[in-house]
C-alpha atoms as a PDB file:
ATOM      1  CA  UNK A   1      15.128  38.435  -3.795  1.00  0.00           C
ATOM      2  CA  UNK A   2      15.465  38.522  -7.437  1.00  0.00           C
ATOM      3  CA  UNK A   3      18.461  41.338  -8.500  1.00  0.00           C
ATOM      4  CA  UNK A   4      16.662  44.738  -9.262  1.00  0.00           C
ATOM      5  CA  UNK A   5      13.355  43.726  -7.308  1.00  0.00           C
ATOM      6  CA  UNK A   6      11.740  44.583  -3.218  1.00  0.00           C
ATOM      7  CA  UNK A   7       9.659  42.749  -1.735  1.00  0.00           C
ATOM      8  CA  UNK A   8       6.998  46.251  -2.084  1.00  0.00           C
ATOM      9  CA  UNK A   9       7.198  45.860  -5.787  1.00  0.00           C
ATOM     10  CA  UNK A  10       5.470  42.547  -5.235  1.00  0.00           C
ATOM     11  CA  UNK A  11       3.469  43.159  -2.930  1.00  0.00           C
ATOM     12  CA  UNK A  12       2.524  46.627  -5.418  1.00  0.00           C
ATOM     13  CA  UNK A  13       2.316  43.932  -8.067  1.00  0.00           C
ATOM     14  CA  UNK A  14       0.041  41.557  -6.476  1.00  0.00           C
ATOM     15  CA  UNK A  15      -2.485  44.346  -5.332  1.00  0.00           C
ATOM     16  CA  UNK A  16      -2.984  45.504  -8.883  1.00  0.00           C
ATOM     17  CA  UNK A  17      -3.479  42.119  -9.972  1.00  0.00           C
ATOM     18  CA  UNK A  18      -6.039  41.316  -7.242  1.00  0.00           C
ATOM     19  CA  UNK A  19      -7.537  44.475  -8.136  1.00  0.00           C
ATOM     20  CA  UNK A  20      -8.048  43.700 -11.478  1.00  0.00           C
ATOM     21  CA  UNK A  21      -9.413  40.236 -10.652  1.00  0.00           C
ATOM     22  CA  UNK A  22     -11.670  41.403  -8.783  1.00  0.00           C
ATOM     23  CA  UNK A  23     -12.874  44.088 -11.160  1.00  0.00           C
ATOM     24  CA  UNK A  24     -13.327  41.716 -13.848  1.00  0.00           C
ATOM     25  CA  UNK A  25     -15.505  39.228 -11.489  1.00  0.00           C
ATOM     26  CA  UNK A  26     -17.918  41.927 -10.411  1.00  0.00           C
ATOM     27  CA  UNK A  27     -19.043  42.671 -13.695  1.00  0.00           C
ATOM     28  CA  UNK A  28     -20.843  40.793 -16.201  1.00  0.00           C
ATOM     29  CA  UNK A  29     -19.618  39.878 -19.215  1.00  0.00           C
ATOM     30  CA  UNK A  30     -20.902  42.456 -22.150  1.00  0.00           C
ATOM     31  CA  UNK A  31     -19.870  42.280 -25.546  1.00  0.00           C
ATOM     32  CA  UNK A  32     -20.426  45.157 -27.906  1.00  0.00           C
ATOM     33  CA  UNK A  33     -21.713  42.867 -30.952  1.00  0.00           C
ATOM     34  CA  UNK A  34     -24.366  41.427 -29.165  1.00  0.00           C
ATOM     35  CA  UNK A  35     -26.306  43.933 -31.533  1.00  0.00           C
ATOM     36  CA  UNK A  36     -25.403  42.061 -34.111  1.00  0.00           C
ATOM     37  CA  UNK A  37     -27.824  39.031 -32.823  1.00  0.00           C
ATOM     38  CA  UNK A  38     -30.475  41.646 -33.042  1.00  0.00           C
ATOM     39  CA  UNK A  39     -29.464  42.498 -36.481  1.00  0.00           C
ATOM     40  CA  UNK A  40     -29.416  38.683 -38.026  1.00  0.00           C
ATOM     41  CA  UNK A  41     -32.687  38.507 -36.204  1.00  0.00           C
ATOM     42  CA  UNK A  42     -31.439  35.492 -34.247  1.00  0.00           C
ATOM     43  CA  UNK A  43     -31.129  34.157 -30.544  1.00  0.00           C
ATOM     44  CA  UNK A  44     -27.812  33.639 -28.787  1.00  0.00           C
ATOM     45  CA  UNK A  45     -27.789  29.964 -29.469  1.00  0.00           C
ATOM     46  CA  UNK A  46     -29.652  29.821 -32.465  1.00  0.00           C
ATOM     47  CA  UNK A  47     -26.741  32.244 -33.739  1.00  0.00           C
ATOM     48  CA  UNK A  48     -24.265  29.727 -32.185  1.00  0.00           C
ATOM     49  CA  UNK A  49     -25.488  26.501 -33.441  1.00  0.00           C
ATOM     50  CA  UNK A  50     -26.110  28.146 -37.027  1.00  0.00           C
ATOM     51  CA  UNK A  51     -22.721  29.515 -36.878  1.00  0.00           C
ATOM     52  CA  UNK A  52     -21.007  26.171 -35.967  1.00  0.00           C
ATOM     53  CA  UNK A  53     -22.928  24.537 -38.767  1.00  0.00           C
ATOM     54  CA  UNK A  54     -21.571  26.634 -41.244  1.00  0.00           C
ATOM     55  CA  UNK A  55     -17.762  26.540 -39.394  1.00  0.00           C
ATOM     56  CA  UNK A  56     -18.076  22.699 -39.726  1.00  0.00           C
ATOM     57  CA  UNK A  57     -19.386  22.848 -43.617  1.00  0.00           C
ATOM     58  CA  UNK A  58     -16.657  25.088 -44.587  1.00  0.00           C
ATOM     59  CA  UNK A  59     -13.696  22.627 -42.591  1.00  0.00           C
ATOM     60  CA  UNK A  60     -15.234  19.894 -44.229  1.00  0.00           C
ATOM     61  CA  UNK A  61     -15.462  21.840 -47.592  1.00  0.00           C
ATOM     62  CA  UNK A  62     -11.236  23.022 -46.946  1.00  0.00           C
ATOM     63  CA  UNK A  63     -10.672  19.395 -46.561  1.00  0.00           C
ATOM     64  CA  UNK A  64     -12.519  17.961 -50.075  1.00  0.00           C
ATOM     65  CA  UNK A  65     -10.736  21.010 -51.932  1.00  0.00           C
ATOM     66  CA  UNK A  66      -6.998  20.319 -50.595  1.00  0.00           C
ATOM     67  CA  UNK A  67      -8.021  16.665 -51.782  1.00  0.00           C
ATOM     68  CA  UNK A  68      -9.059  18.026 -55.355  1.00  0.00           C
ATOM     69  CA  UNK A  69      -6.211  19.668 -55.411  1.00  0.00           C
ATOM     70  CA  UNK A  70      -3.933  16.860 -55.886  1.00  0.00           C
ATOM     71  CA  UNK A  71      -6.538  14.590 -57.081  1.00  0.00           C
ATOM     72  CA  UNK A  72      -8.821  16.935 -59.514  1.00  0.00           C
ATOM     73  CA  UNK A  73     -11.554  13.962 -60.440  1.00  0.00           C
ATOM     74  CA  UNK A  74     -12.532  13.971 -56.048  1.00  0.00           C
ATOM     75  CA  UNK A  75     -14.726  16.558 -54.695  1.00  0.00           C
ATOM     76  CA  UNK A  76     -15.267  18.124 -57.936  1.00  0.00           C
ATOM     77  CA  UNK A  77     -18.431  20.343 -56.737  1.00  0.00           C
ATOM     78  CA  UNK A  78     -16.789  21.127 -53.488  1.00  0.00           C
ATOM     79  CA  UNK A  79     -16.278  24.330 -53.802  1.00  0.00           C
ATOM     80  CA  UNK A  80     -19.633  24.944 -55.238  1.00  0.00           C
ATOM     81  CA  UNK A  81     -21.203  22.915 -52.271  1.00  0.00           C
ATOM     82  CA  UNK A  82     -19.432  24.908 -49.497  1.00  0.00           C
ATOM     83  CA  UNK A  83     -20.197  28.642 -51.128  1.00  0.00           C
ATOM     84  CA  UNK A  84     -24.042  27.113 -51.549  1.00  0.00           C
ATOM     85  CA  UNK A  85     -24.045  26.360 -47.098  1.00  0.00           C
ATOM     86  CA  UNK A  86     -23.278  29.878 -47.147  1.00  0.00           C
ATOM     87  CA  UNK A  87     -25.724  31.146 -49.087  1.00  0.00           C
ATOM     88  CA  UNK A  88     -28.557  29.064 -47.290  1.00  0.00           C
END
């Protein structure tokens, strides 16, 4: 065995972690901001598509403005265009 370590710690060990499996498969998942879907007045995956829309329009948005960055005559309503996905 490993110096400083039983073979009843590991067993101990592995009975809390079967424990804990077991808790965690019994129960369904809940998520305390699913009021937040009721809020925004939206569906699970209504909220989920709309919010991958927007994820997407902003990476795409991060992208054109590191480009106009270095190259300021590219992308020059970028940043406009990504603040105006939000706002829809």
């Amino acid at each position: 065995m490993a110096e400083g370590f039983e073979a009843s710690d590991i067993q101990d060990i592995s009975l809390v972690s079967a424990k804990a499996v077991h808790r965690v498969k019994s129960k369904p998942p809940r998520v305390a901001t699913m009021g937040h879907l009721k809020d925004v007045g939206m569906g699970y995956f209504e909220h989920m598509t709309r919010a991958f829309k927007l994820a997407f329009r902003f990476l795409l948005g991060t992208v054109q403005l590191i480009i106009h960055g270095f190259l300021p005559s590219l992308f020059v309503d970028a940043g406009k265009n990504a603040s105006d996905a939000y706002k829809r």
